[in-house]
Structure formats: C-alpha cells, structure tokens
PDB file of N, CA and C in Angstrom:
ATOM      1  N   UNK A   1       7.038   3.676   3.754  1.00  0.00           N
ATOM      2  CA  UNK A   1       8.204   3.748   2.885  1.00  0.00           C
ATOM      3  C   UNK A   1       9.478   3.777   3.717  1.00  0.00           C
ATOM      4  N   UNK A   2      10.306   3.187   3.302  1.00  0.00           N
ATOM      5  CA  UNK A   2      11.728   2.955   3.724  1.00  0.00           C
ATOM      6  C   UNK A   2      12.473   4.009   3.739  1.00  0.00           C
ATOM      7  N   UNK A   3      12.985   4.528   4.846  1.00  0.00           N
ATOM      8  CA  UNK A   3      14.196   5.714   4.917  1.00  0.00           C
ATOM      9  C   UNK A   3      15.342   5.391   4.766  1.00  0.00           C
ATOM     10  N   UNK A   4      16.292   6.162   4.388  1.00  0.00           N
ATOM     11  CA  UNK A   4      17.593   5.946   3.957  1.00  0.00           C
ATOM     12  C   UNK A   4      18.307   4.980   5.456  1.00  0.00           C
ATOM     13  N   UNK A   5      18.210   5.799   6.429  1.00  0.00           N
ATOM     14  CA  UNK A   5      18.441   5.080   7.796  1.00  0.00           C
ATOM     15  C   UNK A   5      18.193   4.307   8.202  1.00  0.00           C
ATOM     16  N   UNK A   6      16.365   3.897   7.441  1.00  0.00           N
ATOM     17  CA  UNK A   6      15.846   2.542   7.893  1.00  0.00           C
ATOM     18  C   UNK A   6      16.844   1.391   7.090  1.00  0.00           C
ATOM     19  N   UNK A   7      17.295   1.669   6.091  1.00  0.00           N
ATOM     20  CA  UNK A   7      18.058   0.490   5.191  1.00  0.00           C
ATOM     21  C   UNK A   7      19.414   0.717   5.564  1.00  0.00           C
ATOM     22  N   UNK A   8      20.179   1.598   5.928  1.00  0.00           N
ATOM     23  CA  UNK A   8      21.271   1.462   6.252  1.00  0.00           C
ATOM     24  C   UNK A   8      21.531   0.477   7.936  1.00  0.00           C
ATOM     25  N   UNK A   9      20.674   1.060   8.558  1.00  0.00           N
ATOM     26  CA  UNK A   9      20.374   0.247   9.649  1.00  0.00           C
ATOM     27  C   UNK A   9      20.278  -1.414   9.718  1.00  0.00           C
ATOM     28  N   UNK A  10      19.339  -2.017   8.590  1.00  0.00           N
ATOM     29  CA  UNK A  10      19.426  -3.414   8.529  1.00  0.00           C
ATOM     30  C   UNK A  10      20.434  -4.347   8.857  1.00  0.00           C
ATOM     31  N   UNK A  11      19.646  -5.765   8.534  1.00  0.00           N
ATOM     32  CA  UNK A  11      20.972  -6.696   8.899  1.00  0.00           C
ATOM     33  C   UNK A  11      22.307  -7.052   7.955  1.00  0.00           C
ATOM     34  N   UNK A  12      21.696  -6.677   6.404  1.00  0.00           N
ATOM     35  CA  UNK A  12      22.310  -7.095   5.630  1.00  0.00           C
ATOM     36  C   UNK A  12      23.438  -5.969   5.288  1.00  0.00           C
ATOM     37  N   UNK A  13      24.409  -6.473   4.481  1.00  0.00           N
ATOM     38  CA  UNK A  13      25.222  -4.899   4.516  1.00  0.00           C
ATOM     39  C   UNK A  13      24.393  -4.157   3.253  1.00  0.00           C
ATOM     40  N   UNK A  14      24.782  -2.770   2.916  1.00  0.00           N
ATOM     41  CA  UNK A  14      24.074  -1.919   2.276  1.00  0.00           C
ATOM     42  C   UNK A  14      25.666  -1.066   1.648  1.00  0.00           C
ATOM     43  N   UNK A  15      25.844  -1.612  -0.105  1.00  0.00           N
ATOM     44  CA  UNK A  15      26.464  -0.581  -0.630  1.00  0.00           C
ATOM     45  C   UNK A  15      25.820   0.672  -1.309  1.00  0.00           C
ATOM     46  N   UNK A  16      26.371   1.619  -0.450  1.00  0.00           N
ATOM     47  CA  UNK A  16      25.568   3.115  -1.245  1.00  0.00           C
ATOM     48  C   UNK A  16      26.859   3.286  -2.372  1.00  0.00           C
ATOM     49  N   UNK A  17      26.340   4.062  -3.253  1.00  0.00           N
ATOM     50  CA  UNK A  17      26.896   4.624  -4.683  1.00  0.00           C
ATOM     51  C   UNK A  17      26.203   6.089  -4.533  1.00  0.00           C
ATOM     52  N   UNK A  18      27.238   6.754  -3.954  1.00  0.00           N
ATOM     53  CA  UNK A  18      26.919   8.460  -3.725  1.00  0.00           C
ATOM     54  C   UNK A  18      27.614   9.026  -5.557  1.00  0.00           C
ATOM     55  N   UNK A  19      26.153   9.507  -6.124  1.00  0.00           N
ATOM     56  CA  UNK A  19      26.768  10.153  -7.425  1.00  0.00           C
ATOM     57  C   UNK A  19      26.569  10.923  -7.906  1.00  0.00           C
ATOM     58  N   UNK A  20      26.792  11.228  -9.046  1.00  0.00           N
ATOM     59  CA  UNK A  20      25.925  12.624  -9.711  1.00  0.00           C
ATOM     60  C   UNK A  20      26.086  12.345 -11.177  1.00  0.00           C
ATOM     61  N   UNK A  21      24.676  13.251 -11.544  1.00  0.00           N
ATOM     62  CA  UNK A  21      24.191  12.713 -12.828  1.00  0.00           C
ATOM     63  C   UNK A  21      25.466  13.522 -14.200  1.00  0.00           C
ATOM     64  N   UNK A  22      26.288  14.077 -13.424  1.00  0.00           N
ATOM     65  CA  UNK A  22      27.213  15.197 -14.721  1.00  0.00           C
ATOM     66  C   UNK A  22      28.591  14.592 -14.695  1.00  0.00           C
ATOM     67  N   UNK A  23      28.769  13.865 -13.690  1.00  0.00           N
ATOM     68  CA  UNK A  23      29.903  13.104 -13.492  1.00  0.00           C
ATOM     69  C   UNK A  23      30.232  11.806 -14.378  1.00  0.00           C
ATOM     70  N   UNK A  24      31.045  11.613 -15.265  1.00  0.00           N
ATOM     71  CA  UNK A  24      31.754  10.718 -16.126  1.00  0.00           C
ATOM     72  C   UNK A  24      32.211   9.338 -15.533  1.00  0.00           C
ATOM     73  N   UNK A  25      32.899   9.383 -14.470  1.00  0.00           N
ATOM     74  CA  UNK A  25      33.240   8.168 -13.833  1.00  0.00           C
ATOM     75  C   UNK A  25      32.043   7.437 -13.131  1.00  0.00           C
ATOM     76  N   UNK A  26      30.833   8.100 -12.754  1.00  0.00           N
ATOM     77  CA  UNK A  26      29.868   7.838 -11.972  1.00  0.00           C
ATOM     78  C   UNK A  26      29.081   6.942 -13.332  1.00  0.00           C
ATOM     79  N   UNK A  27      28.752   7.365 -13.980  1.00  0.00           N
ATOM     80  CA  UNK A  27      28.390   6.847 -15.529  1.00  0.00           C
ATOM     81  C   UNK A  27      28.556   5.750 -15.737  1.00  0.00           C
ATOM     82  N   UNK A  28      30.069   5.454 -16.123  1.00  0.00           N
ATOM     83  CA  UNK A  28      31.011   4.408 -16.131  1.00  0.00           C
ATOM     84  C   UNK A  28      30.407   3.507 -15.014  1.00  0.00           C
ATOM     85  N   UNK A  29      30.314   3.522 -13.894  1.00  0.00           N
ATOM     86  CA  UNK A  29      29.760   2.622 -12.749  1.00  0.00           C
ATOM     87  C   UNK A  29      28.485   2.673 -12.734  1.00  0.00           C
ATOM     88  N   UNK A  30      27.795   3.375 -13.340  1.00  0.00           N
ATOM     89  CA  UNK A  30      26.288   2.805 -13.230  1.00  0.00           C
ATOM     90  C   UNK A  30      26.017   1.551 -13.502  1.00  0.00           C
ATOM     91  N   UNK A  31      26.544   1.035 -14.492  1.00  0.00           N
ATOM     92  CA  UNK A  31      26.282  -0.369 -15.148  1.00  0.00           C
ATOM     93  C   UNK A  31      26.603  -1.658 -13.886  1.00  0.00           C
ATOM     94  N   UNK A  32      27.711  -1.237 -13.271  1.00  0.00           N
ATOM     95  CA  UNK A  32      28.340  -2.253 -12.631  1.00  0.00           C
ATOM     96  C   UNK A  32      28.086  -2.774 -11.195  1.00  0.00           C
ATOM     97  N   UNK A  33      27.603  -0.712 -10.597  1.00  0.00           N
ATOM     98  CA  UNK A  33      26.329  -1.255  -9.477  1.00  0.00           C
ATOM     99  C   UNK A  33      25.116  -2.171 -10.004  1.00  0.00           C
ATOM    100  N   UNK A  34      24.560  -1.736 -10.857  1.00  0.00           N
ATOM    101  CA  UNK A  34      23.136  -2.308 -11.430  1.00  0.00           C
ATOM    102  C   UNK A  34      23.868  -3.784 -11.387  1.00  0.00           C
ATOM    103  N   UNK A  35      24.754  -4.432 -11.854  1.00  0.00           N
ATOM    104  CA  UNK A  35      25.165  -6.044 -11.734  1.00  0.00           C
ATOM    105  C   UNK A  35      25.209  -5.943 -10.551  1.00  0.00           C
ATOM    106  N   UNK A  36      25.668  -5.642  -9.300  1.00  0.00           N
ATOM    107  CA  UNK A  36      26.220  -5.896  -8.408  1.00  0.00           C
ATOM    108  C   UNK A  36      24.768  -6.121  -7.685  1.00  0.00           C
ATOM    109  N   UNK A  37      23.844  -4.936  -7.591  1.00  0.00           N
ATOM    110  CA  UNK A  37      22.650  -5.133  -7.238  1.00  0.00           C
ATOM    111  C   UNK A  37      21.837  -6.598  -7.646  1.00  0.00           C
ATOM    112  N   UNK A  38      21.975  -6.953  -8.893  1.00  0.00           N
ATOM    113  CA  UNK A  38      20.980  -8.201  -9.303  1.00  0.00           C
ATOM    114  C   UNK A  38      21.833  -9.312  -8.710  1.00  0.00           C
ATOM    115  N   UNK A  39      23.388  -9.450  -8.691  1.00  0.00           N
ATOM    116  CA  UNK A  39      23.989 -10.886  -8.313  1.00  0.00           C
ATOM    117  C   UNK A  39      24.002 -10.716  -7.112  1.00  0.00           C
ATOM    118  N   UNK A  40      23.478  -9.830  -6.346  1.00  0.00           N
ATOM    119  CA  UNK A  40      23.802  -9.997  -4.546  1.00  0.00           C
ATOM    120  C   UNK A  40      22.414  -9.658  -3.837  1.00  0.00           C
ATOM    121  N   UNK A  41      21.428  -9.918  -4.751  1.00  0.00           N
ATOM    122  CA  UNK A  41      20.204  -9.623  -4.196  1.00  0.00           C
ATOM    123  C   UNK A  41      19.604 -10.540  -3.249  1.00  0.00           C
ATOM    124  N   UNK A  42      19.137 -10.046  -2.410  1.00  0.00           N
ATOM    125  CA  UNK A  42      18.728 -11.329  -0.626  1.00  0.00           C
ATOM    126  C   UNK A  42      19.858 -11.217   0.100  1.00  0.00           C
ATOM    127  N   UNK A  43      21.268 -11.281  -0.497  1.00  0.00           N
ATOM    128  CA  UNK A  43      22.209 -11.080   0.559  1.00  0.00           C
ATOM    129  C   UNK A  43      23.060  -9.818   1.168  1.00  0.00           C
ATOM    130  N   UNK A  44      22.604  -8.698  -0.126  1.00  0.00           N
ATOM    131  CA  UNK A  44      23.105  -7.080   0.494  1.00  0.00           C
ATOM    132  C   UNK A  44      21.955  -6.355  -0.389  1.00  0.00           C
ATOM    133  N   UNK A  45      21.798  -4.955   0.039  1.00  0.00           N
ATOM    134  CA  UNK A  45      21.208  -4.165  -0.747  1.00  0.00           C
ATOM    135  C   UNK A  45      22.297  -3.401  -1.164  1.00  0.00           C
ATOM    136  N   UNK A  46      22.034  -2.598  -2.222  1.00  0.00           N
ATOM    137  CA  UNK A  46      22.454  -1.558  -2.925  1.00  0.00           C
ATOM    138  C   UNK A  46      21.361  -0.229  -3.766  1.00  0.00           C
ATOM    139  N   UNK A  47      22.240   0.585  -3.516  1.00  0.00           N
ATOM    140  CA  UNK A  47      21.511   2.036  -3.388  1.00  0.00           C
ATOM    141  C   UNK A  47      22.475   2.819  -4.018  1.00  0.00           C
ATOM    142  N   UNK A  48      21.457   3.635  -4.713  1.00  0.00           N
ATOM    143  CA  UNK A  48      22.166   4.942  -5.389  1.00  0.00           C
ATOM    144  C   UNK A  48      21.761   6.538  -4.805  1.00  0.00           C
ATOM    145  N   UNK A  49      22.921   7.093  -4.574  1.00  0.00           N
ATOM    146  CA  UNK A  49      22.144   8.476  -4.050  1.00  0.00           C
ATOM    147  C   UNK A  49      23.149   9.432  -5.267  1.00  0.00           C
ATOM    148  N   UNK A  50      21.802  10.180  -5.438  1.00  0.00           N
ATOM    149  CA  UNK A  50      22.067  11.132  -6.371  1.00  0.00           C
ATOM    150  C   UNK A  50      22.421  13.030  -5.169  1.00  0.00           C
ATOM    151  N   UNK A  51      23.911  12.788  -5.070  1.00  0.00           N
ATOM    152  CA  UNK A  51      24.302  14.051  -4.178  1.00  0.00           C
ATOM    153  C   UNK A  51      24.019  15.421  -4.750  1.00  0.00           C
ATOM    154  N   UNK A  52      23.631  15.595  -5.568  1.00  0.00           N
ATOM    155  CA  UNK A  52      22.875  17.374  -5.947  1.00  0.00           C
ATOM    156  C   UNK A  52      21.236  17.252  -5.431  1.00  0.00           C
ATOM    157  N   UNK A  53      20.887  15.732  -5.635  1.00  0.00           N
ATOM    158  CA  UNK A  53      19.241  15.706  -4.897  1.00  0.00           C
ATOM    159  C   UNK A  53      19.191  15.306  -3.591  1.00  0.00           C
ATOM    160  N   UNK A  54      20.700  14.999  -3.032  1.00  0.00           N
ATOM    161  CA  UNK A  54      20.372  14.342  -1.817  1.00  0.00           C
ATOM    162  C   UNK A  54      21.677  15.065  -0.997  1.00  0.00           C
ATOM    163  N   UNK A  55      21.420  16.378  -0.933  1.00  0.00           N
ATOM    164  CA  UNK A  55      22.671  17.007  -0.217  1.00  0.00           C
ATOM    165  C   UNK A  55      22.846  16.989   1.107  1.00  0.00           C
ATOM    166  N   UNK A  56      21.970  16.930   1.486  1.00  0.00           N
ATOM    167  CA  UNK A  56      22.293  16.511   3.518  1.00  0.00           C
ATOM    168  C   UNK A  56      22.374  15.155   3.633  1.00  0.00           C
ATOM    169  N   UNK A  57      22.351  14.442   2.770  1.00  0.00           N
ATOM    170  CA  UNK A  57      22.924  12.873   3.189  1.00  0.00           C
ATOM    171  C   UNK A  57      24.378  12.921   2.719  1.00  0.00           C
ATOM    172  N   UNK A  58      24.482  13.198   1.690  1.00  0.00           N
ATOM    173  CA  UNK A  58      26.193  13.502   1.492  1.00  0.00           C
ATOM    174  C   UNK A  58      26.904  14.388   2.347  1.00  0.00           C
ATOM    175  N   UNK A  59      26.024  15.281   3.063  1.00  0.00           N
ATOM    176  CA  UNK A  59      27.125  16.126   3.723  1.00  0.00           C
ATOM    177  C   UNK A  59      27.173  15.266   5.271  1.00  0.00           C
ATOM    178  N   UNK A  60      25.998  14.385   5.534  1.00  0.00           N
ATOM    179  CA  UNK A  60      26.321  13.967   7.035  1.00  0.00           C
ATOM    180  C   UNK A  60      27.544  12.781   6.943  1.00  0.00           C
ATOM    181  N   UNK A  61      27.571  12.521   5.959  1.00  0.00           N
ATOM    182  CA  UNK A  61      28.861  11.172   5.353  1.00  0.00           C
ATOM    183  C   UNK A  61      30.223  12.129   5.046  1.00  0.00           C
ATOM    184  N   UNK A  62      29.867  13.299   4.712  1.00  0.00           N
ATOM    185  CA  UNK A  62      31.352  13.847   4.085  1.00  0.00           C
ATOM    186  C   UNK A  62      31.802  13.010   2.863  1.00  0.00           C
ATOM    187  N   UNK A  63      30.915  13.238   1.907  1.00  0.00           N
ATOM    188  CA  UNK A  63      30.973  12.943   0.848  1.00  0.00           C
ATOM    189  C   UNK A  63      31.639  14.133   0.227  1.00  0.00           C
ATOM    190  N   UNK A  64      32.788  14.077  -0.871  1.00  0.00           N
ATOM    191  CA  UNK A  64      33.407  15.059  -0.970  1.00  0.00           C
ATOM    192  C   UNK A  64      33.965  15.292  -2.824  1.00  0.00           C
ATOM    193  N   UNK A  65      33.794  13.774  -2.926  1.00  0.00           N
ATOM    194  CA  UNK A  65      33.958  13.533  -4.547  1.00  0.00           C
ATOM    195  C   UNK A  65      33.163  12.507  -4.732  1.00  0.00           C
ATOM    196  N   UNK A  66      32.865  12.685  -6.339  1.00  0.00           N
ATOM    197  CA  UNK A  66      31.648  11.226  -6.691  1.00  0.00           C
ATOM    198  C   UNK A  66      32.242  11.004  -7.774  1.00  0.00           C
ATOM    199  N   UNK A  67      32.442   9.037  -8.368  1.00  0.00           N
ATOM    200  CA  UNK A  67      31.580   8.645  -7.090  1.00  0.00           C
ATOM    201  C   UNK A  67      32.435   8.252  -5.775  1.00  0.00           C
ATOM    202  N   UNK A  68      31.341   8.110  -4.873  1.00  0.00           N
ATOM    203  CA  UNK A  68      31.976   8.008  -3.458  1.00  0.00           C
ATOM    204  C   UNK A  68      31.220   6.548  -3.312  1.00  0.00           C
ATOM    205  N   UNK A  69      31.675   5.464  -2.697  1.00  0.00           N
ATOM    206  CA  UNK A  69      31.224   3.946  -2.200  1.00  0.00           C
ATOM    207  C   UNK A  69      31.275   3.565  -0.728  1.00  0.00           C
ATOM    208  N   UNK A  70      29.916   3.613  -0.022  1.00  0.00           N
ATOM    209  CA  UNK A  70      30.342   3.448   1.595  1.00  0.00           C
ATOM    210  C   UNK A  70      29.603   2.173   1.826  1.00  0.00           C
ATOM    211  N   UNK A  71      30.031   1.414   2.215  1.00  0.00           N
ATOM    212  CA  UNK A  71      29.393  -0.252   2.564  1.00  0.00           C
ATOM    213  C   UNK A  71      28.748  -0.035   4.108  1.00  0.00           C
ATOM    214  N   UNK A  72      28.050   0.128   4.621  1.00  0.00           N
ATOM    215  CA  UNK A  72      27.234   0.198   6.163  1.00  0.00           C
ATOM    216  C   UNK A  72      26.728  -1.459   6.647  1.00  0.00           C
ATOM    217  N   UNK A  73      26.362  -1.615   7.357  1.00  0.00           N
ATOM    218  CA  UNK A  73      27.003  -2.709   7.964  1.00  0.00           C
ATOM    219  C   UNK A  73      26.236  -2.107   9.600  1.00  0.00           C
ATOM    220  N   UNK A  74      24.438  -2.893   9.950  1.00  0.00           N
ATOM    221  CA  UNK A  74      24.172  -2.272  10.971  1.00  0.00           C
ATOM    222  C   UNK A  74      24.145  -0.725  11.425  1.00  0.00           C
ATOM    223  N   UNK A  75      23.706  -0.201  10.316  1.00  0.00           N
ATOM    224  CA  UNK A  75      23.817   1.140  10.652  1.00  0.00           C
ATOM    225  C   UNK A  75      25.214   2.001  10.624  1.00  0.00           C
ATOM    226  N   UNK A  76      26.316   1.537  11.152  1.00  0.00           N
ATOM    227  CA  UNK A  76      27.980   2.036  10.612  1.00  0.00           C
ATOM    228  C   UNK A  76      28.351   1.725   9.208  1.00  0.00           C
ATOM    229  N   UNK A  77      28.995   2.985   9.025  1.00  0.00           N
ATOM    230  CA  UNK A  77      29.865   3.078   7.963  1.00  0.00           C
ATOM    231  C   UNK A  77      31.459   2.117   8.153  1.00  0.00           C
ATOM    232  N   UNK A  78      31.013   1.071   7.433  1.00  0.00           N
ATOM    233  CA  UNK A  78      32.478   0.183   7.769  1.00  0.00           C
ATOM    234  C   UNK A  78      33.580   0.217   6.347  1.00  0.00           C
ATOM    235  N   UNK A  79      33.139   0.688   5.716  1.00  0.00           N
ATOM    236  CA  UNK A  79      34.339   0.921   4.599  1.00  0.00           C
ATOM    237  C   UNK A  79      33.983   1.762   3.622  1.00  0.00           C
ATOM    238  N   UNK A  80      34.832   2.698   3.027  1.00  0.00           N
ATOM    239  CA  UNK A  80      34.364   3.944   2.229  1.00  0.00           C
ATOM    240  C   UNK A  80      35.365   3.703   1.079  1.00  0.00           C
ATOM    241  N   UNK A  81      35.030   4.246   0.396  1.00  0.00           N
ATOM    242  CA  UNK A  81      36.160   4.615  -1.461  1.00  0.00           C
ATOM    243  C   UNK A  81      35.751   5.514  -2.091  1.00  0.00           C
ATOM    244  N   UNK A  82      36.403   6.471  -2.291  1.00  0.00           N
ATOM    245  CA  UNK A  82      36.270   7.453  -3.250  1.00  0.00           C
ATOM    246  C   UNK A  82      36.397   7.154  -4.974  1.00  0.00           C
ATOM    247  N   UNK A  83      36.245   7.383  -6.022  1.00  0.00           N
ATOM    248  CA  UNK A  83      36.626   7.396  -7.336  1.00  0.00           C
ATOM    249  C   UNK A  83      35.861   5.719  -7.921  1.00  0.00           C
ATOM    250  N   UNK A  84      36.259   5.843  -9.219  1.00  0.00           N
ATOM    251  CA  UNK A  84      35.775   4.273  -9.972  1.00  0.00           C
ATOM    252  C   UNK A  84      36.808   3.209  -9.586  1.00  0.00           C
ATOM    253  N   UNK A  85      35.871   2.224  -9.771  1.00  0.00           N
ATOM    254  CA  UNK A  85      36.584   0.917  -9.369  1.00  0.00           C
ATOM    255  C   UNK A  85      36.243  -0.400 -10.087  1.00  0.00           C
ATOM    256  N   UNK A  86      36.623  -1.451 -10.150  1.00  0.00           N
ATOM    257  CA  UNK A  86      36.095  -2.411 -11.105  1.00  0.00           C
ATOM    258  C   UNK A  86      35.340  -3.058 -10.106  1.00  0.00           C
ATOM    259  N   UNK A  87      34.486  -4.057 -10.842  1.00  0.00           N
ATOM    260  CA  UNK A  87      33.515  -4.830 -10.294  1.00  0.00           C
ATOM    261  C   UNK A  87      33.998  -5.564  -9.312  1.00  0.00           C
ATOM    262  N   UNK A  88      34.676  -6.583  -9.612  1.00  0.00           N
ATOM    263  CA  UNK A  88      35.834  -7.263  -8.920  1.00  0.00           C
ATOM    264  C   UNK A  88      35.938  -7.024  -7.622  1.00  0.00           C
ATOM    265  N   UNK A  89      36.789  -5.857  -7.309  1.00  0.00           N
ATOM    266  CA  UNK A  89      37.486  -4.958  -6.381  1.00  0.00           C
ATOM    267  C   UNK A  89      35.978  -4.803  -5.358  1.00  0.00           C
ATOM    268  N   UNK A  90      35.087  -4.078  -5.878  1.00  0.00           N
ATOM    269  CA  UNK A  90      34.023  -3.549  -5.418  1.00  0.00           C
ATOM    270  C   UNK A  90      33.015  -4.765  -4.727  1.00  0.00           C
ATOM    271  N   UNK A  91      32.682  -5.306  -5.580  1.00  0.00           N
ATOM    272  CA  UNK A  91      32.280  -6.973  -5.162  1.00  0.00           C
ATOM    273  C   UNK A  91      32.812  -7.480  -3.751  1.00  0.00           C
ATOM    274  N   UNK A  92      34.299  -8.091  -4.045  1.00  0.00           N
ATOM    275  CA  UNK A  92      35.027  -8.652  -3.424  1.00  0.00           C
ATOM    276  C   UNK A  92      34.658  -7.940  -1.701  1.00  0.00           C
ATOM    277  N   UNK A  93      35.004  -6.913  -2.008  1.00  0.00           N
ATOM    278  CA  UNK A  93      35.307  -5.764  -0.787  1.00  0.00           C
ATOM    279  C   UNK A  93      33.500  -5.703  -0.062  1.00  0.00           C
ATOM    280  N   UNK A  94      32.824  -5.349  -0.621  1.00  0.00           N
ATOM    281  CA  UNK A  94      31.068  -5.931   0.156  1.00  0.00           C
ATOM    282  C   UNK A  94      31.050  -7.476   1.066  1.00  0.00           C
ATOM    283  N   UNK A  95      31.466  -8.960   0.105  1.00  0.00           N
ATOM    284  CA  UNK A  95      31.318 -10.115   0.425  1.00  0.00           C
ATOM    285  C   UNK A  95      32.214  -9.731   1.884  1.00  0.00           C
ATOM    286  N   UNK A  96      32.953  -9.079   2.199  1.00  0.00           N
ATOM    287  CA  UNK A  96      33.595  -9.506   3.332  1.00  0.00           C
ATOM    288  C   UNK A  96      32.575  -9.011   4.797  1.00  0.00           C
ATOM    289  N   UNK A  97      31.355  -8.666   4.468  1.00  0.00           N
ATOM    290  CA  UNK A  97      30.834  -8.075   5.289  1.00  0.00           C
ATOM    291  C   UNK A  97      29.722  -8.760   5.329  1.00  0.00           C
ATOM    292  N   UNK A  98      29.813  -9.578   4.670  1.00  0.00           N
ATOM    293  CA  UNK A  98      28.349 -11.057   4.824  1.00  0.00           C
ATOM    294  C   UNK A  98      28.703 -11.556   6.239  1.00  0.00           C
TER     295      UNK A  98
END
C-alpha cells in the first residue's frame, strides 16, 4: 500500500486537499476536487486528507486552516493556499506544474 510520502514523492504533481469533515467551505470543495481528480487523471493525482484523522501530517505541513491546498511536485511542497477557491483558479494553478 501506498504512503502518503510514497505519492507525494512521485513524478506527477500531487494536489492534497487538507480538510475536515465539520468545515463548510471544505464541503463546498468537495465536489470540485472530485472533478479535478477525474479530468486530470494519468497526469496528477489528487488526495484528500481528513486533518482530525490525519493530525501529524497536517502538523508536519503547518496546516493551520481548512481547507488548506498544497500542490507537491517530487516530493516538495511547491505551492500552498489556504481557504476555498474556484475550480478554475485551482486547476489552472496545478497545470503549471505538468
């Protein structure tokens, strides 16, 4: 089975969606990762971490509000966002890391 590290590590980039299940805005973006995941599939992964079940991965990121969006890229964290965002924006901002 695949570790969080083993997939962040890869070649392809990897958007995480750090969230939580009580959070309203995180909600709101569930839908839009889930697109983002099916139209960019083979060329990035995408991942959801649930930060009340996954608290030492949020705390080694300094995850601090959800949701939180970190694009990795070879194992580095190459671009982060805090709060909701539109598809668009979110999209756009991954493709540059193909």
């Amino acid at each position: 089975m695949e570790t969080f590290n083993d997939i962040i590590k890869g070649d392809k980039p990897v958007l995480v969606d750090f969230y939580a299940t009580w959070c309203g805005p995180c909600k709101t973006m569930g839908p839009v990762i889930e697109d983002i995941g099916k139209e960019l599939q083979g060329e990035a992964r995408v991942l959801k971490i649930d930060v009340d079940k996954n608290q030492s991965v949020a705390d080694q990121y300094n995850v601090q509000a959800v949701p939180t969006f970190i694009i990795f890229k070879n194992g580095e964290a190459v671009w982060r966002n805090a709060g909701a965002m539109d598809k668009a924006t979110l999209l756009a901002q991954l493709k540059t890391f193909f």
